[in-house]
N, C-alpha and C. Protein backbone atom coordinates (compact mmCIF):
# COMPACT_ATOMS: atom_id res chain seq x y z
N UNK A 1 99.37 148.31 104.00
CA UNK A 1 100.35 147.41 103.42
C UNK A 1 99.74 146.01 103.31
N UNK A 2 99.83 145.30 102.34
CA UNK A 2 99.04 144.41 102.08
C UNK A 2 100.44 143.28 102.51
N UNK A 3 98.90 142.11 102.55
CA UNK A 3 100.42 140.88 102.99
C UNK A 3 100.89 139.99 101.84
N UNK A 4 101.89 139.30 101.80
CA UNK A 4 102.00 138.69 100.54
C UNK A 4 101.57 137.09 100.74
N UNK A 5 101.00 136.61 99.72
CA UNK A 5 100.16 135.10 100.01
C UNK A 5 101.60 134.29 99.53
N UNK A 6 102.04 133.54 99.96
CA UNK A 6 103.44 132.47 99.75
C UNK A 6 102.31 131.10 98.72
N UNK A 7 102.96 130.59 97.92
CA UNK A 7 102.75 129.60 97.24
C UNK A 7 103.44 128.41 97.69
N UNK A 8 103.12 126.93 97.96
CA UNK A 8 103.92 126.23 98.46
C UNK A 8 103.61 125.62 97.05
N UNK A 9 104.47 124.41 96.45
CA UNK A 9 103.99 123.61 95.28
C UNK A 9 104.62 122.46 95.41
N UNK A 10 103.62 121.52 95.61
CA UNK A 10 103.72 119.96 95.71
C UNK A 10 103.26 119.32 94.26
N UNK A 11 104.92 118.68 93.55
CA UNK A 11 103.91 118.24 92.07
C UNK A 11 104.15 116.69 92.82
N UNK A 12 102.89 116.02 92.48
CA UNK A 12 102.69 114.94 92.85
C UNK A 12 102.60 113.87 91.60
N UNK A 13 102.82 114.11 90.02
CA UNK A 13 102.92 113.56 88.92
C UNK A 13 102.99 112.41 89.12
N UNK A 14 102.62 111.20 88.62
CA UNK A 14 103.12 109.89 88.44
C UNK A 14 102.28 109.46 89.47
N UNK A 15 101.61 109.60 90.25
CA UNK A 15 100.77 108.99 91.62
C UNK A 15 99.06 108.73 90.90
N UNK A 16 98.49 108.27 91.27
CA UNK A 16 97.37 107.30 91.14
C UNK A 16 96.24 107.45 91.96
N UNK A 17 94.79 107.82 91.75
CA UNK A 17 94.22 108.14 92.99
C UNK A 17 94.25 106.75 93.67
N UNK A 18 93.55 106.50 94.81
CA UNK A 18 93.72 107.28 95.73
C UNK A 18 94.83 108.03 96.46
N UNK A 19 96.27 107.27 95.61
CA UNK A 19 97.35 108.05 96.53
C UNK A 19 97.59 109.63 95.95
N UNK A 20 97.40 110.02 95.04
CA UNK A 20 97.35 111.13 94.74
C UNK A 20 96.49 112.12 95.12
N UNK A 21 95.37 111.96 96.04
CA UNK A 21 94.51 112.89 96.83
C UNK A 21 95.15 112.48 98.46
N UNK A 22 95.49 111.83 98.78
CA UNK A 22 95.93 111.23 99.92
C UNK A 22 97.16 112.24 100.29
N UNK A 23 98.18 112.52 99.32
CA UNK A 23 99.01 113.21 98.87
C UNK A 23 99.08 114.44 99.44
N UNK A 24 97.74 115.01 98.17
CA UNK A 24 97.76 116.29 98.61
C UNK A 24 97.14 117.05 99.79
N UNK A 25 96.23 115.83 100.84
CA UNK A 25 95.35 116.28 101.58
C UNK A 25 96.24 116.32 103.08
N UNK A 26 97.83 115.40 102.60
CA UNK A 26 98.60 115.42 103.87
C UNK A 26 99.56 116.83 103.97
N UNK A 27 99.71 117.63 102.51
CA UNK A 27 99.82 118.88 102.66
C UNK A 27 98.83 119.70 102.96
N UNK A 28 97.53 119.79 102.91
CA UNK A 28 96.89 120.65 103.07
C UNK A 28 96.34 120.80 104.83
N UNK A 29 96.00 119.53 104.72
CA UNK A 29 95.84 119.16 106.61
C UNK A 29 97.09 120.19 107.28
N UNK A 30 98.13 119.76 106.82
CA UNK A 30 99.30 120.11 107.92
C UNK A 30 99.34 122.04 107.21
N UNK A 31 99.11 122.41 106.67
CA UNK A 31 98.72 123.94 105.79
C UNK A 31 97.59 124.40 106.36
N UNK A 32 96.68 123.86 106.94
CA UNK A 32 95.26 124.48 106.84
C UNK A 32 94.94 125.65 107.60
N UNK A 33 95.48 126.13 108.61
CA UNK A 33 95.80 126.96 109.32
C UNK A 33 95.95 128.41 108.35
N UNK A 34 97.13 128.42 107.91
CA UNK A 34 97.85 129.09 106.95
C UNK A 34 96.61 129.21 105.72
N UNK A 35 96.10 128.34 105.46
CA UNK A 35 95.18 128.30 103.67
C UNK A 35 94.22 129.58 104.17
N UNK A 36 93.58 128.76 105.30
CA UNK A 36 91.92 129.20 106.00
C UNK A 36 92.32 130.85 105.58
N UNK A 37 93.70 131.45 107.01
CA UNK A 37 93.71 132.63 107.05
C UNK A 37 94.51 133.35 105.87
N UNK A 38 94.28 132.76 104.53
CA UNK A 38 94.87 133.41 103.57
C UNK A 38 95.95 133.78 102.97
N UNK A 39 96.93 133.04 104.02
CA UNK A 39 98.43 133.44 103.86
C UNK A 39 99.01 132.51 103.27
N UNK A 40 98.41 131.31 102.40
CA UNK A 40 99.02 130.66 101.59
C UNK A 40 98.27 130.07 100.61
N UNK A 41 98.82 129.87 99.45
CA UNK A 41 98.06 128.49 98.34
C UNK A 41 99.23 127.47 98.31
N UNK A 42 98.25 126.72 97.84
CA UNK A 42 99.19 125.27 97.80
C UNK A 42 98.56 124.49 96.24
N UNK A 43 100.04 124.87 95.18
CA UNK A 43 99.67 124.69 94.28
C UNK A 43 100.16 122.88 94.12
N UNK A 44 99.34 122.09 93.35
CA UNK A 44 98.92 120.88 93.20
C UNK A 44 99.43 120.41 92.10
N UNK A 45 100.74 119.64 91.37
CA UNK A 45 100.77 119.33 89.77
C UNK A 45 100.72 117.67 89.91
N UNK A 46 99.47 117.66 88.82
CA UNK A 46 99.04 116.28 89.17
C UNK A 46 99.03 115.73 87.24
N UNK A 47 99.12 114.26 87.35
CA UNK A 47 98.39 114.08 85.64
C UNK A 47 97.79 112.88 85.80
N UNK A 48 97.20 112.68 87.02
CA UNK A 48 96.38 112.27 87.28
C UNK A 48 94.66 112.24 87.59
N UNK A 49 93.74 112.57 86.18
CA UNK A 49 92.34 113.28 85.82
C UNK A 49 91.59 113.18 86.86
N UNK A 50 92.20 112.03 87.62
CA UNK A 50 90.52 111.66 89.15
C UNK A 50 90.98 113.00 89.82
N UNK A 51 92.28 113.02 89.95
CA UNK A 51 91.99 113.72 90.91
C UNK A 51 92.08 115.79 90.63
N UNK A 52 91.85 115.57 89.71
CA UNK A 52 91.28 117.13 89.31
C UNK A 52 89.97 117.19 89.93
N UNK A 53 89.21 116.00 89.86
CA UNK A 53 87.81 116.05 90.71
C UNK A 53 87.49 115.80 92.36
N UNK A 54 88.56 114.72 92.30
CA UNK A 54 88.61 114.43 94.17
C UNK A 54 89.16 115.36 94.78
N UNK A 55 90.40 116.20 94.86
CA UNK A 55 91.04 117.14 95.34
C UNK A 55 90.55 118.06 95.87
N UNK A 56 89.53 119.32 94.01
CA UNK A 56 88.39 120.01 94.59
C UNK A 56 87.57 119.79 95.57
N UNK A 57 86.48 118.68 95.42
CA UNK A 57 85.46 118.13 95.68
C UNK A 57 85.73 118.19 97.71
N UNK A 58 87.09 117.70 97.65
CA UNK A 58 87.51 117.16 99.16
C UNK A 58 87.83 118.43 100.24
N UNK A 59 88.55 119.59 99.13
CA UNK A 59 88.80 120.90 99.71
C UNK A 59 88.18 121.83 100.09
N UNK A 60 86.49 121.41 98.90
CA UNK A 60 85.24 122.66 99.57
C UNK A 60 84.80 122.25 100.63
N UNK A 61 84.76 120.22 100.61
CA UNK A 61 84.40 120.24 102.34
C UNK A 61 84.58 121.08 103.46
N UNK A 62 85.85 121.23 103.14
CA UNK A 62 86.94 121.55 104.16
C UNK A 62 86.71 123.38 103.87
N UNK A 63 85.71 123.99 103.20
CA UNK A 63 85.73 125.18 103.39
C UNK A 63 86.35 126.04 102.38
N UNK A 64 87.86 125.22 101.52
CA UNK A 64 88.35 125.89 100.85
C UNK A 64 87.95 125.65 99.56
N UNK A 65 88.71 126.45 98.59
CA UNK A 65 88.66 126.65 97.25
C UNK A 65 89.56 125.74 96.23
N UNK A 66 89.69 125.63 95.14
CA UNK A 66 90.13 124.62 94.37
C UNK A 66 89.73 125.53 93.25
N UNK A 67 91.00 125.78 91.82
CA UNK A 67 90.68 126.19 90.53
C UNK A 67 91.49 124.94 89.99
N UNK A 68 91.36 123.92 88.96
CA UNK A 68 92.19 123.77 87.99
C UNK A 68 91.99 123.90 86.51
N UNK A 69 93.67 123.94 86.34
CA UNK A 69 93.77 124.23 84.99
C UNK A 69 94.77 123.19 84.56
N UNK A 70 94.66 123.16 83.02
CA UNK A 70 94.73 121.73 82.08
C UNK A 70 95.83 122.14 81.63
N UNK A 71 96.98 122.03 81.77
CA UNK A 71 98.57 122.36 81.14
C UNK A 71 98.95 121.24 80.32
N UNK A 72 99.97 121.29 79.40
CA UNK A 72 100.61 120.21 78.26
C UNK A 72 101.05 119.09 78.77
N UNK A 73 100.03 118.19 79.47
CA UNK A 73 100.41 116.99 80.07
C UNK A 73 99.82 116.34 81.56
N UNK A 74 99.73 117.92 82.12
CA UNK A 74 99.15 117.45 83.14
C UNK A 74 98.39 118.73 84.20
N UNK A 75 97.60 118.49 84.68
CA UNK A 75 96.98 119.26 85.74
C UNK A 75 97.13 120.45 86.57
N UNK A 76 97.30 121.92 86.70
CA UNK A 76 97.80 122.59 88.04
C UNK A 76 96.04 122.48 88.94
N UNK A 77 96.12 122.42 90.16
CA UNK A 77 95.22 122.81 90.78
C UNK A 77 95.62 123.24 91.68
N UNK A 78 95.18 124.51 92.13
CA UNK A 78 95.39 125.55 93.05
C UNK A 78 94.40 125.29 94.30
N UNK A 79 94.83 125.17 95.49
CA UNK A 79 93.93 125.45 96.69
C UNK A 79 94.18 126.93 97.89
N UNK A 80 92.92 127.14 97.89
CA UNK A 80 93.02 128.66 98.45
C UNK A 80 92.12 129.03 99.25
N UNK A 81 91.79 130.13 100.37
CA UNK A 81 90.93 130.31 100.73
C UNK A 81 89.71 130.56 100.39
């Protein structure tokens, strides 16, 4: 029986880096537990372009994964194990 991965989704729209990585790194910190062992993503809606790059960039540190994709306005980026 397989487990099911839960999606949490923080849209953070309208924010500015640095507060918009700041943002998402105070969900992921307090998630990371949960990301590491696979039992969650934490999807990201941003329309803010830096941080399509800071977000990733900050999450492989940290071990994890980062996909985004370019939607009608603004950003999803997904973080995952």
């Amino acid at each position: 029986m397989s487990k099911q991965t839960e999606i949490l989704e923080k849209d953070i729209r309208g924010q500015i880096c640095p507060s918009s990585l700041l943002l998402a790194l105070r969900e992921i910190n307090e998630q990371f537990a949960r990301l590491d062992a696979g039992e969650l993503e934490i999807v990201v809606l941003t329309d803010n372009r830096d941080a399509t790059s800071t977000i990733p960039a900050t999450v492989e540190n940290m071990g994890l994964h980062a996909e985004v994709e370019k939607l009608a306005g603004y950003y999803r980026v997904v973080v995952k194990k």
